[in-house]
C-alpha atoms as a PDB file:
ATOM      1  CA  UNK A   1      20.823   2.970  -5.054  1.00  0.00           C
ATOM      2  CA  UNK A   2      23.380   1.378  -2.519  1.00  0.00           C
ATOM      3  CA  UNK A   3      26.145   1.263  -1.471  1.00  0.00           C
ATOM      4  CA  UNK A   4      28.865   0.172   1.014  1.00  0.00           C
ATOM      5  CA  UNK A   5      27.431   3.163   4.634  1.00  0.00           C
ATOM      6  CA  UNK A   6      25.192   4.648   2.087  1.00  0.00           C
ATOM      7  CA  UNK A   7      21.888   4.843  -0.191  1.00  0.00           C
ATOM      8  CA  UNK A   8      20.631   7.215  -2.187  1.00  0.00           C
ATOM      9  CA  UNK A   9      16.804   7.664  -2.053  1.00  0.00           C
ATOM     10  CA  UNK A  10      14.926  10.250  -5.070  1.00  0.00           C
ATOM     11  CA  UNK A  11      11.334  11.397  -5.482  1.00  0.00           C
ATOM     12  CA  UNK A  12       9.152  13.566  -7.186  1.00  0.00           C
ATOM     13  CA  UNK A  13       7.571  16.726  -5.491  1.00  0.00           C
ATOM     14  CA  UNK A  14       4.779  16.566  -8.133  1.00  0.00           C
ATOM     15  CA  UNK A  15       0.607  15.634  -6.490  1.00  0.00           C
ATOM     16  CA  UNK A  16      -1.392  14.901  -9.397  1.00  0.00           C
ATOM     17  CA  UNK A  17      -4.745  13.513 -10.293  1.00  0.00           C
ATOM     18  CA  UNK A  18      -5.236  12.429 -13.907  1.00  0.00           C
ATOM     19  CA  UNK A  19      -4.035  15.196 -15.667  1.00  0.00           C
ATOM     20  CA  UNK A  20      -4.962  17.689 -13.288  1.00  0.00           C
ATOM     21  CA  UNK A  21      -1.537  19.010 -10.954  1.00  0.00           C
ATOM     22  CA  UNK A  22      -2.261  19.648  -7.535  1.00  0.00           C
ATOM     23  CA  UNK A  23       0.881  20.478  -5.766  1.00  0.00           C
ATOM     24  CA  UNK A  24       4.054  20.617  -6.979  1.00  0.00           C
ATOM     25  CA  UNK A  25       6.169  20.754  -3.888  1.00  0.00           C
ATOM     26  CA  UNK A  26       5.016  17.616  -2.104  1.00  0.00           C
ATOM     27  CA  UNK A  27       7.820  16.238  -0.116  1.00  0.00           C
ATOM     28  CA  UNK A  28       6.693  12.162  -0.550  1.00  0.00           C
ATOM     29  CA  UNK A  29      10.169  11.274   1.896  1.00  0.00           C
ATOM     30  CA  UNK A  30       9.461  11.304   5.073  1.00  0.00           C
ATOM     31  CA  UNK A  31      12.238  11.152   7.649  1.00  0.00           C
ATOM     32  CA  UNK A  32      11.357   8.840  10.435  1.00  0.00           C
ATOM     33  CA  UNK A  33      14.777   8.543  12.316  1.00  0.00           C
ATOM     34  CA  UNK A  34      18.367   9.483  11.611  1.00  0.00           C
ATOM     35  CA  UNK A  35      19.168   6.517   9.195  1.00  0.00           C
ATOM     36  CA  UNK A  36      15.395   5.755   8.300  1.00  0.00           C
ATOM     37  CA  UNK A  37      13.406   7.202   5.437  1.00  0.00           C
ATOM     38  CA  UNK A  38       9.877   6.617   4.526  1.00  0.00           C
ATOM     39  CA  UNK A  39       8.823   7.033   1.157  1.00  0.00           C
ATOM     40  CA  UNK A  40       5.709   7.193  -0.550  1.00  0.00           C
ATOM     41  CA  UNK A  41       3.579   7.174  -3.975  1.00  0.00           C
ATOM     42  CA  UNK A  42      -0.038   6.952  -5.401  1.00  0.00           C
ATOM     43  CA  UNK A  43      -2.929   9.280  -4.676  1.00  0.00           C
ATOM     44  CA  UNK A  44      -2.141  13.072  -3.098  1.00  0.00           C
ATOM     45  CA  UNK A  45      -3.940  11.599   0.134  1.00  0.00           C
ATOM     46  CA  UNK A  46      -1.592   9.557   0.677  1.00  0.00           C
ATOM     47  CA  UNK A  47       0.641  11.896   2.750  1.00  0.00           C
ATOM     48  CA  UNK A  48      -1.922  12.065   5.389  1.00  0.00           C
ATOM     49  CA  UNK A  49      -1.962   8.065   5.476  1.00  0.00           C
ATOM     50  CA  UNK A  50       2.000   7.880   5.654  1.00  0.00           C
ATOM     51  CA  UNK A  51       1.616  10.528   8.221  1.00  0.00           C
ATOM     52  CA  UNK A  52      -0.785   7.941  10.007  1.00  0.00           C
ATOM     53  CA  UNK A  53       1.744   4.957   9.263  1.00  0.00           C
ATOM     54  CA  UNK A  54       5.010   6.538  11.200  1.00  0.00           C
ATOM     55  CA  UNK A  55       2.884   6.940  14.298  1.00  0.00           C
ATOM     56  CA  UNK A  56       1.700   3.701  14.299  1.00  0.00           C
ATOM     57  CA  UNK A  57       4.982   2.634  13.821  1.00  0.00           C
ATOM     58  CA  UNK A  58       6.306   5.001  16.532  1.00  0.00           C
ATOM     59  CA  UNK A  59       3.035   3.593  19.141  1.00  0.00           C
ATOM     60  CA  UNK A  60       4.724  -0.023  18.207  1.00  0.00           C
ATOM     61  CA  UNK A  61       8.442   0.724  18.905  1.00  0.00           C
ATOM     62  CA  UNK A  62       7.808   2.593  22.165  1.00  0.00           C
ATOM     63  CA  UNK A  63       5.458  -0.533  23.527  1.00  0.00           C
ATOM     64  CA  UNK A  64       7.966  -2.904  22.695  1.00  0.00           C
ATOM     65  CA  UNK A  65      10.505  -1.395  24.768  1.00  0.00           C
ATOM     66  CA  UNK A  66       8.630  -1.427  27.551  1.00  0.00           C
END
């Protein structure tokens, strides 16, 4: 949800695999900077990859400014 300076961003903490619950405090928001998040779903690996994404992402912004 939005807003006029704002959002509102809401996950689960739950890591599951078919009916089998893995974690239940799995943070799947990932703060990247102060005003942006990172969120993620899908298979309890997954927080490894998004781990994987934001320093890619970091690499990329810190080439660019030179």
């Amino acid at each position: 949800m939005t807003g006029k300076g704002y959002a509102i961003v809401a996950a689960d903490t739950t890591a599951a695999r078919s009916i089998v619950k893995m974690k239940d405090d799995e943070d799947k928001i990932k703060a990247i900077a102060p005003h942006l998040l990172m969120t993620y779903s899908g298979e309890p690996g997954e927080s490894s990859l998004s781990l994987f994404v934001i320093v890619v992402f970091f690499c990329f912004v810190f080439s660019e400014r030179g």
